[in-house]
N, C-alpha and C. Protein backbone atom coordinates (compact mmCIF):
# COMPACT_ATOMS: atom_id res chain seq x y z
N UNK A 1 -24.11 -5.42 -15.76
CA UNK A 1 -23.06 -6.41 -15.69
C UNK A 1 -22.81 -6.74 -14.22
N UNK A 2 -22.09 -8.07 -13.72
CA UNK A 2 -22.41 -8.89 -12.72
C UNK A 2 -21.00 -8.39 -12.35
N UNK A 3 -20.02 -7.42 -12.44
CA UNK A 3 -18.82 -7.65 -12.21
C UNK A 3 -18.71 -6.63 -10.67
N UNK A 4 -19.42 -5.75 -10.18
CA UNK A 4 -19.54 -5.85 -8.79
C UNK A 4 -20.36 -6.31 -8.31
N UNK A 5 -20.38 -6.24 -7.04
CA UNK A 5 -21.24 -6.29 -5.85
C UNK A 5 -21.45 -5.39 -4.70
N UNK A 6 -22.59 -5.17 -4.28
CA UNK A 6 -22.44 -3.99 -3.18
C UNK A 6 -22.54 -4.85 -1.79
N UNK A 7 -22.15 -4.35 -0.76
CA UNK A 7 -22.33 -4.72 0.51
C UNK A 7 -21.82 -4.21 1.68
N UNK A 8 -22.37 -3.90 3.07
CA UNK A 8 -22.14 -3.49 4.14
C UNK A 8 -20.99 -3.55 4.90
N UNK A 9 -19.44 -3.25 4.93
CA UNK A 9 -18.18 -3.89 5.72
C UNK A 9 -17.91 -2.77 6.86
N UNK A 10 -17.70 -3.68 7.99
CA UNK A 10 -17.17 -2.90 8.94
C UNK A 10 -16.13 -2.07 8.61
N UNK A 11 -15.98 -0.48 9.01
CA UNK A 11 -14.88 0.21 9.10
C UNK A 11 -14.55 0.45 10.23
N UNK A 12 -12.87 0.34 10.60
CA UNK A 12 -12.81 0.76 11.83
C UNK A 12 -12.50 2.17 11.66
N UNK A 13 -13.07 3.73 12.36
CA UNK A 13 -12.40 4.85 12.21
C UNK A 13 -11.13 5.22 12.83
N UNK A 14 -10.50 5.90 12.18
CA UNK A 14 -8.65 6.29 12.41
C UNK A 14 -9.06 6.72 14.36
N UNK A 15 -9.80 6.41 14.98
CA UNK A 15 -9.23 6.33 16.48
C UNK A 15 -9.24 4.80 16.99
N UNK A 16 -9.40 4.08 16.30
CA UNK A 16 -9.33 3.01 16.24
C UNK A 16 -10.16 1.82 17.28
N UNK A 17 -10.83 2.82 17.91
CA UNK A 17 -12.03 2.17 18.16
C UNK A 17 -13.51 1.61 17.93
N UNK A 18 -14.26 2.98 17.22
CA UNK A 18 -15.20 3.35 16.27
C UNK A 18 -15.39 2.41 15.31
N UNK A 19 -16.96 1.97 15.21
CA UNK A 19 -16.83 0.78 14.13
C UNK A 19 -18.12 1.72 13.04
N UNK A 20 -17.63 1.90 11.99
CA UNK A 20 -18.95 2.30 11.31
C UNK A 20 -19.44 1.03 10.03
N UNK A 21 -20.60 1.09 9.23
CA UNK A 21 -20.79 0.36 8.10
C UNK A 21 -20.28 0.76 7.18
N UNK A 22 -20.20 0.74 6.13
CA UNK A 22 -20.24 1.25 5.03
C UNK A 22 -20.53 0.75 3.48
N UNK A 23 -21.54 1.04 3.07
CA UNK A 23 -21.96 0.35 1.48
C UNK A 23 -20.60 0.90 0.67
N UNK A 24 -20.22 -0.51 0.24
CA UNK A 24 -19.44 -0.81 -0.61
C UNK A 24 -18.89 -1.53 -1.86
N UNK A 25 -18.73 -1.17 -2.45
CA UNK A 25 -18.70 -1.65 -4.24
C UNK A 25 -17.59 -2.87 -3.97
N UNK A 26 -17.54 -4.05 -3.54
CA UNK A 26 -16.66 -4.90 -4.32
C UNK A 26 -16.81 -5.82 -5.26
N UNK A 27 -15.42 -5.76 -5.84
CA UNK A 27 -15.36 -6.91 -7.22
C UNK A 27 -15.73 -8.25 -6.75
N UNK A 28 -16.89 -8.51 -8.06
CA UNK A 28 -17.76 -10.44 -7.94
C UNK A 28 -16.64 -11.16 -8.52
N UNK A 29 -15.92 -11.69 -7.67
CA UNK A 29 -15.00 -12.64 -7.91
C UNK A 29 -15.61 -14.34 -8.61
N UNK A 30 -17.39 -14.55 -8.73
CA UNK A 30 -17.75 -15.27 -9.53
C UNK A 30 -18.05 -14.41 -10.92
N UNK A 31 -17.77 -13.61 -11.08
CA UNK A 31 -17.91 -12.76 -12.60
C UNK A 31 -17.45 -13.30 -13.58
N UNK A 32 -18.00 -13.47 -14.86
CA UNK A 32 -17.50 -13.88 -15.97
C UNK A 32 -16.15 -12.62 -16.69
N UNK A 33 -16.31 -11.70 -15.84
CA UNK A 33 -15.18 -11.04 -16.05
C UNK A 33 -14.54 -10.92 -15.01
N UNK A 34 -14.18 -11.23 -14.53
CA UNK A 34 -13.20 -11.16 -13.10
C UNK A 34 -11.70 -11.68 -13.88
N UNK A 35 -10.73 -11.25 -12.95
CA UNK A 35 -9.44 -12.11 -13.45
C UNK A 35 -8.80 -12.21 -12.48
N UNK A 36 -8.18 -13.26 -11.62
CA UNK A 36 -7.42 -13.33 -10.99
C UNK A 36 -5.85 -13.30 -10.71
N UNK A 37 -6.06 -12.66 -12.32
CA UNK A 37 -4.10 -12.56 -12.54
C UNK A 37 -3.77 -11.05 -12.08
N UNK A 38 -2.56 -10.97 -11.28
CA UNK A 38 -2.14 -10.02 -10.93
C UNK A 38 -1.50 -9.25 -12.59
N UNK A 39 -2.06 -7.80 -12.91
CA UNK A 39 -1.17 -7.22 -14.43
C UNK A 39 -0.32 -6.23 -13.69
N UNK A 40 0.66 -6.20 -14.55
CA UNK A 40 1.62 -4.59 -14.46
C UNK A 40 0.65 -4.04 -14.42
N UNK A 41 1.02 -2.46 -14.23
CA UNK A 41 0.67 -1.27 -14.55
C UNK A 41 0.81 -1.59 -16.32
N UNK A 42 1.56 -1.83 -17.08
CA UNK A 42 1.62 -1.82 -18.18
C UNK A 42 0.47 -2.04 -18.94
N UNK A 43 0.26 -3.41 -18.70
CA UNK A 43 -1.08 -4.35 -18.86
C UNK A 43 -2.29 -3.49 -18.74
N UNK A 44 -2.53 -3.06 -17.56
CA UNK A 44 -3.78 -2.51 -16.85
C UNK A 44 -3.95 -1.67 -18.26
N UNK A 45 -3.49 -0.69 -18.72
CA UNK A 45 -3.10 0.54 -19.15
C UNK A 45 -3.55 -0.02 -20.82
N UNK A 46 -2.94 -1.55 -20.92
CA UNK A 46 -3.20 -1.87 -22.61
C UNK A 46 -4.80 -2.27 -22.73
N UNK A 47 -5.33 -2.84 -21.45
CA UNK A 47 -6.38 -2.95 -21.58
C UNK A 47 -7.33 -1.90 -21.46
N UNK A 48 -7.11 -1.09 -21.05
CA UNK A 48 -8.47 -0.18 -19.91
C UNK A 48 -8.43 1.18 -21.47
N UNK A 49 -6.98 1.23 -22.29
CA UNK A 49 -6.70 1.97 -23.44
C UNK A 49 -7.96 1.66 -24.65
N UNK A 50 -8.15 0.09 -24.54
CA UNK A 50 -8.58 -0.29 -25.69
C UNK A 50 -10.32 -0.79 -25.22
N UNK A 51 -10.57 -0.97 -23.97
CA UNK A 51 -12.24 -1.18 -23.58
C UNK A 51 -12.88 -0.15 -23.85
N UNK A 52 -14.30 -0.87 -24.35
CA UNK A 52 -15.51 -0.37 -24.19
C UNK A 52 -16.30 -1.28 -24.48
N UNK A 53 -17.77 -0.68 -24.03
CA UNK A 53 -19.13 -1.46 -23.59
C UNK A 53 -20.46 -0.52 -23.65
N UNK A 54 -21.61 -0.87 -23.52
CA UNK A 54 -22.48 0.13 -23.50
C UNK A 54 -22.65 0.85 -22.90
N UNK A 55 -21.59 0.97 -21.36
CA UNK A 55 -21.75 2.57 -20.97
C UNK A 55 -20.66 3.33 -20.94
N UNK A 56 -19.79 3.26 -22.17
CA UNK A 56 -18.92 4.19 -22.74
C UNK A 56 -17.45 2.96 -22.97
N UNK A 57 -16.30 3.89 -22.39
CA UNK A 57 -14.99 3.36 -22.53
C UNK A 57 -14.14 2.97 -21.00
N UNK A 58 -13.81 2.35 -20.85
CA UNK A 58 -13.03 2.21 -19.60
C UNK A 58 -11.79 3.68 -19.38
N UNK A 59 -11.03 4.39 -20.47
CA UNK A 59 -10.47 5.33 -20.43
C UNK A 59 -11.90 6.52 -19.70
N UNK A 60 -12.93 6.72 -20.50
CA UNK A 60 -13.75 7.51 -19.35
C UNK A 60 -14.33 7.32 -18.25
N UNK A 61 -14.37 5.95 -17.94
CA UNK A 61 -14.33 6.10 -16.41
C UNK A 61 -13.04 6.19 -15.41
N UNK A 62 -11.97 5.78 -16.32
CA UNK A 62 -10.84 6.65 -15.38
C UNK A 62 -10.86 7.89 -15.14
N UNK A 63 -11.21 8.60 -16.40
CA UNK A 63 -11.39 10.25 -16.31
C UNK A 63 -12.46 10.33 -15.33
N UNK A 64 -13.47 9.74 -14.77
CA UNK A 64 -14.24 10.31 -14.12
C UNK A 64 -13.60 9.88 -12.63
N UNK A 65 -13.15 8.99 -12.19
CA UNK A 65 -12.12 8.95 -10.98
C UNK A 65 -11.38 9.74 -10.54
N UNK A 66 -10.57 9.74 -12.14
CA UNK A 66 -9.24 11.08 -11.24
C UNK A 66 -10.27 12.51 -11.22
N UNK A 67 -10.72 12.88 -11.93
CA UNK A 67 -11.69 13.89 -11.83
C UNK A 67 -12.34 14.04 -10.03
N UNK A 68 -12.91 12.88 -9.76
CA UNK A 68 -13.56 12.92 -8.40
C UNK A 68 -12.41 13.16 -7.56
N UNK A 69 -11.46 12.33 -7.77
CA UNK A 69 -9.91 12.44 -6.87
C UNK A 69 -9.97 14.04 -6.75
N UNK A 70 -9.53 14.50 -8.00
CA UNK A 70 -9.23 16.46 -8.05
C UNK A 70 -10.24 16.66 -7.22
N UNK A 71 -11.40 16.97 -7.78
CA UNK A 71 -12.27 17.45 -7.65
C UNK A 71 -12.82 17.76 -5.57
N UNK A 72 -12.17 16.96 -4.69
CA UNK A 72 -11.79 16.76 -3.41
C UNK A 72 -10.98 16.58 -3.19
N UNK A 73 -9.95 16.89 -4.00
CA UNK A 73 -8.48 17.14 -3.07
C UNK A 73 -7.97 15.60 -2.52
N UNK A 74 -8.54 14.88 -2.97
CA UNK A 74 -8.07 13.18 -2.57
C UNK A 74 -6.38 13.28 -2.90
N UNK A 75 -6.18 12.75 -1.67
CA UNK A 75 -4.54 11.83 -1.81
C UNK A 75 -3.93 11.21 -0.86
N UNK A 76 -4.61 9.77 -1.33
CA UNK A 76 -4.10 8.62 -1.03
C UNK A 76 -3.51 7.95 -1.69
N UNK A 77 -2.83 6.52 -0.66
CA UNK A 77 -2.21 5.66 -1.17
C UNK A 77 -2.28 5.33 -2.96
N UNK A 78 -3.28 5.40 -3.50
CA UNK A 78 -3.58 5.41 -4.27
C UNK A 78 -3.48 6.08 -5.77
N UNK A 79 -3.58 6.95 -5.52
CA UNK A 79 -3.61 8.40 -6.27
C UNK A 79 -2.27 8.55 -7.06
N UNK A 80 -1.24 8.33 -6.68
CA UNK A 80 -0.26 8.53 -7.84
C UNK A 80 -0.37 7.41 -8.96
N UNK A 81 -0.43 6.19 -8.34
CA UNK A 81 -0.85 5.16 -9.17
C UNK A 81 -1.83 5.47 -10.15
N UNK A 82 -2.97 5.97 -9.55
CA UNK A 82 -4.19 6.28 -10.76
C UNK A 82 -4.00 7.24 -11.88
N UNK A 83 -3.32 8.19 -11.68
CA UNK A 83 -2.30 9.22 -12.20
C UNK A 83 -1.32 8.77 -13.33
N UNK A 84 -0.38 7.94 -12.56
CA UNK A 84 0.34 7.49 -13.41
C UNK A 84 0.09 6.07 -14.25
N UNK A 85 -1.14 5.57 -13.90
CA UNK A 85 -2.39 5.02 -14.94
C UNK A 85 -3.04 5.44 -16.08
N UNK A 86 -3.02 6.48 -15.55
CA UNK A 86 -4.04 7.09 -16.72
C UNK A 86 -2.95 8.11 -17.75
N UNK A 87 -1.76 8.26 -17.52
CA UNK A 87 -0.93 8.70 -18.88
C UNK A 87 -0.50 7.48 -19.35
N UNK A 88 -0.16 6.18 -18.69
CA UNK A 88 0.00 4.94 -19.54
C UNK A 88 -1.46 4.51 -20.64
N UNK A 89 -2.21 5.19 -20.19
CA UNK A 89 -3.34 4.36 -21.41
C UNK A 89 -3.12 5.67 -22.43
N UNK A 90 -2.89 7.28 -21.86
CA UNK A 90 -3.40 7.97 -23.12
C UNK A 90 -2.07 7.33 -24.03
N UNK A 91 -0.65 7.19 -23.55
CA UNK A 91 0.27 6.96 -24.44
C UNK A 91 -0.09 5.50 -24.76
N UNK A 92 -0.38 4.85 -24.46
CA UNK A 92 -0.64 3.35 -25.10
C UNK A 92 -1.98 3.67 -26.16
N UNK A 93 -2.80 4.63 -26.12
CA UNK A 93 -3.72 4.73 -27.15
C UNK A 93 -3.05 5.40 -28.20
N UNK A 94 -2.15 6.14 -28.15
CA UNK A 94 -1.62 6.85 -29.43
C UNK A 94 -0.68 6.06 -29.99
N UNK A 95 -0.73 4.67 -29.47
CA UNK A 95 0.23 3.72 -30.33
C UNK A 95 -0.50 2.93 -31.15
N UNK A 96 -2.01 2.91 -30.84
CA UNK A 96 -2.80 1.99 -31.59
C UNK A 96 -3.10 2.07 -33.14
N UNK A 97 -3.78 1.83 -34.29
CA UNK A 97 -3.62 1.86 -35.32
C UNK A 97 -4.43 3.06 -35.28
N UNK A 98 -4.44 4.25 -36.39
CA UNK A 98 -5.33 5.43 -36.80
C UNK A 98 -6.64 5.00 -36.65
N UNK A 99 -7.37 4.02 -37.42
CA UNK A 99 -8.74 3.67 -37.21
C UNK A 99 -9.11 3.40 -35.77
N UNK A 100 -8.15 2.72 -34.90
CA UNK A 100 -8.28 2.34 -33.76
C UNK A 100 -8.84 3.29 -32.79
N UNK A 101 -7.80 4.55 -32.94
CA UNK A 101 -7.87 5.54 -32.45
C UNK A 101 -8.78 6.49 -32.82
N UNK A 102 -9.16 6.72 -33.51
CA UNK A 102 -11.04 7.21 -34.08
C UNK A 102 -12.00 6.52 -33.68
N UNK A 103 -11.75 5.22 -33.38
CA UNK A 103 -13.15 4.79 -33.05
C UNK A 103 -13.12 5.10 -31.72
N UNK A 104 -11.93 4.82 -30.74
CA UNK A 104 -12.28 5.08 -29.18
C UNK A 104 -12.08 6.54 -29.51
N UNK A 105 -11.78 7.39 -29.78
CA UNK A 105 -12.59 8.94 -30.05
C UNK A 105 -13.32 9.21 -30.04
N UNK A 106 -14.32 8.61 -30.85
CA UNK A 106 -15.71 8.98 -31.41
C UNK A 106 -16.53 8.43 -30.22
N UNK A 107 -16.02 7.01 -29.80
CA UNK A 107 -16.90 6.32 -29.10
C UNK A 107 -16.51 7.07 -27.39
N UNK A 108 -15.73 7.72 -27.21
CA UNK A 108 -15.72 8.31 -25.70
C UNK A 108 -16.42 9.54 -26.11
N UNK A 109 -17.19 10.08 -27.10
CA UNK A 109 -17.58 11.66 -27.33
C UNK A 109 -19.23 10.91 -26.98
N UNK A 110 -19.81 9.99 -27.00
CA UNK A 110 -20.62 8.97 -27.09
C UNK A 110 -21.55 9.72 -26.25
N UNK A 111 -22.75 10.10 -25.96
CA UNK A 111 -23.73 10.56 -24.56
C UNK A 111 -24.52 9.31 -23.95
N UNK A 112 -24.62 8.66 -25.31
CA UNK A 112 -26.34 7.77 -24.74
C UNK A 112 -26.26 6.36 -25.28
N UNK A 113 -26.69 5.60 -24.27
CA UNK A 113 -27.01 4.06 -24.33
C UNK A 113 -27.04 3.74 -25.97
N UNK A 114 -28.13 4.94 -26.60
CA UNK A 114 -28.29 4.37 -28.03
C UNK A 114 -27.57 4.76 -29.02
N UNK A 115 -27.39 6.05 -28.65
CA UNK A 115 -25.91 6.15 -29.63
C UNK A 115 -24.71 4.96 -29.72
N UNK A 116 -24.63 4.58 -28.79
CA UNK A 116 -23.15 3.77 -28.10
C UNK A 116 -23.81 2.34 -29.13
N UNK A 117 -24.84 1.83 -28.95
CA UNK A 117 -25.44 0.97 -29.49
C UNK A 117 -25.72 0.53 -30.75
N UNK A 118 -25.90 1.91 -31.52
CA UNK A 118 -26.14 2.31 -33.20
C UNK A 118 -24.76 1.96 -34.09
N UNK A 119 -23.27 2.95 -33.08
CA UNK A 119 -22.62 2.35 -33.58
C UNK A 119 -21.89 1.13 -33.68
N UNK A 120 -21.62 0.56 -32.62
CA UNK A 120 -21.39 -0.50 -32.86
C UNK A 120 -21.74 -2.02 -33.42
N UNK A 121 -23.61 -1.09 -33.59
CA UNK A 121 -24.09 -2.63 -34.48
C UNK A 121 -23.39 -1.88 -36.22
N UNK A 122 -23.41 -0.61 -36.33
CA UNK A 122 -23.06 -0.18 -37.27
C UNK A 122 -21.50 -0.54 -37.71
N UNK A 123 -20.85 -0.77 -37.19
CA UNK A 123 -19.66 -1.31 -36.88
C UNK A 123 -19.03 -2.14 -37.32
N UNK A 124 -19.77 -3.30 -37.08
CA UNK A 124 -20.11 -4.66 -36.51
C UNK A 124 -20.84 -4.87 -38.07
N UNK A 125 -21.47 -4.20 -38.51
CA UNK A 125 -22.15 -4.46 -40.10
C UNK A 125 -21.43 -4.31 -41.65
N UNK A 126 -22.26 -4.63 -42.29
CA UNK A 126 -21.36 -4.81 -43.62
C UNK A 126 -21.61 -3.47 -43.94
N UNK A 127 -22.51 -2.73 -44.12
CA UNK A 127 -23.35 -0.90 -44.49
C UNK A 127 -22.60 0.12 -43.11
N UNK A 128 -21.18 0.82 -43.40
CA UNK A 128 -20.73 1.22 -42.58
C UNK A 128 -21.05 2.31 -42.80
N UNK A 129 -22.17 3.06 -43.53
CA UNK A 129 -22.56 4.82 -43.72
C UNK A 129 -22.13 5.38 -42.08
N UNK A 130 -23.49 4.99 -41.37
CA UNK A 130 -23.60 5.26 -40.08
C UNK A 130 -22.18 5.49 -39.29
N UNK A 131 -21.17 4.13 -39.28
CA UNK A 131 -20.27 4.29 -38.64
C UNK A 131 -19.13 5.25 -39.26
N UNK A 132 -19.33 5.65 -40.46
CA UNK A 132 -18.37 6.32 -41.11
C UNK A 132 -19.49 7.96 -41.17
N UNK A 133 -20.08 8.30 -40.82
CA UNK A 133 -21.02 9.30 -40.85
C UNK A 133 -20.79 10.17 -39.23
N UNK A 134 -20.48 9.51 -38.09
CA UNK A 134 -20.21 9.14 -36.63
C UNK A 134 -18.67 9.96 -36.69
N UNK A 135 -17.73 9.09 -37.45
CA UNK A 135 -16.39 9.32 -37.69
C UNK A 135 -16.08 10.77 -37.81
N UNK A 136 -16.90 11.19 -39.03
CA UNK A 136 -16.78 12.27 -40.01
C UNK A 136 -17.14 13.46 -38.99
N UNK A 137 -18.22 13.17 -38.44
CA UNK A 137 -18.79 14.30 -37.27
C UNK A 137 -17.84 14.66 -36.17
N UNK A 138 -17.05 13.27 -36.05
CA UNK A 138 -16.26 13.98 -34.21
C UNK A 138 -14.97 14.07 -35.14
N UNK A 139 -14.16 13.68 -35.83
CA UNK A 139 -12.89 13.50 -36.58
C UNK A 139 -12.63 14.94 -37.13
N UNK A 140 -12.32 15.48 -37.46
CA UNK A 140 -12.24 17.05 -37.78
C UNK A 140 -10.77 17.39 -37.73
């Protein structure tokens, strides 16, 4: 998907002279997903609760952020926000309907491109064995 871009931006280092490069991930503001609307925290939280795509759920790549955050002791500007991001989606997911909430279950337990793939054409089909077979396995 087209929704970053990488590229080289000057950093200045905290002595404020020092110029280094640095490869950097920014958002393709020509993206067919881009949005230019500023959301609450609320918003962010209803959406990022309820995405997914073929390489998992937007809730697990938050988990893998704050994870990196812990995981080095990160804390910045940032960091409470992401924090207090990521309990707005788990509580905005436990408001969603029961089925709702099984499928982004099942589908964040997900490992592989083709799993992720199976079910949702399974899904997506009238013969829901598969997707109800998926269910039965992580649902317990």
């Amino acid at each position: 998907m087209d929704i970053y871009t990488y590229d080289f931006l000057k950093i200045v280092m905290p002595n404020g002279t020092d110029i280094q490069y640095a490869l950097t991930c920014v958002v393709n503001t020509r993206s067919l997903f881009y949005s230019n609307q500023q959301l609450t925290l609320e918003e962010q939280a209803q959406k990022i609760a309820q995405a997914y795509g073929l390489n998992g759920t937007n809730l697990q790549y938050l988990r893998k952020v704050i994870n990196i955050y812990r995981e080095y002791n990160l804390n910045d500007s940032c960091t409470s926000e992401i924090e207090n991001l990521y309990h707005k989606v788990i509580l905005y997911r436990q408001c969603l309907s029961m089925s709702d909430q099984q499928w982004l279950e099942v589908y964040d337990q997900l490992q592989t491109l083709e799993e992720r793939e199976e079910i949702v054409r399974s899904r997506a089909s009238v013969d829901r064995f598969i997707y109800k077979s998926y269910i039965n396995n992580f649902i317990k």
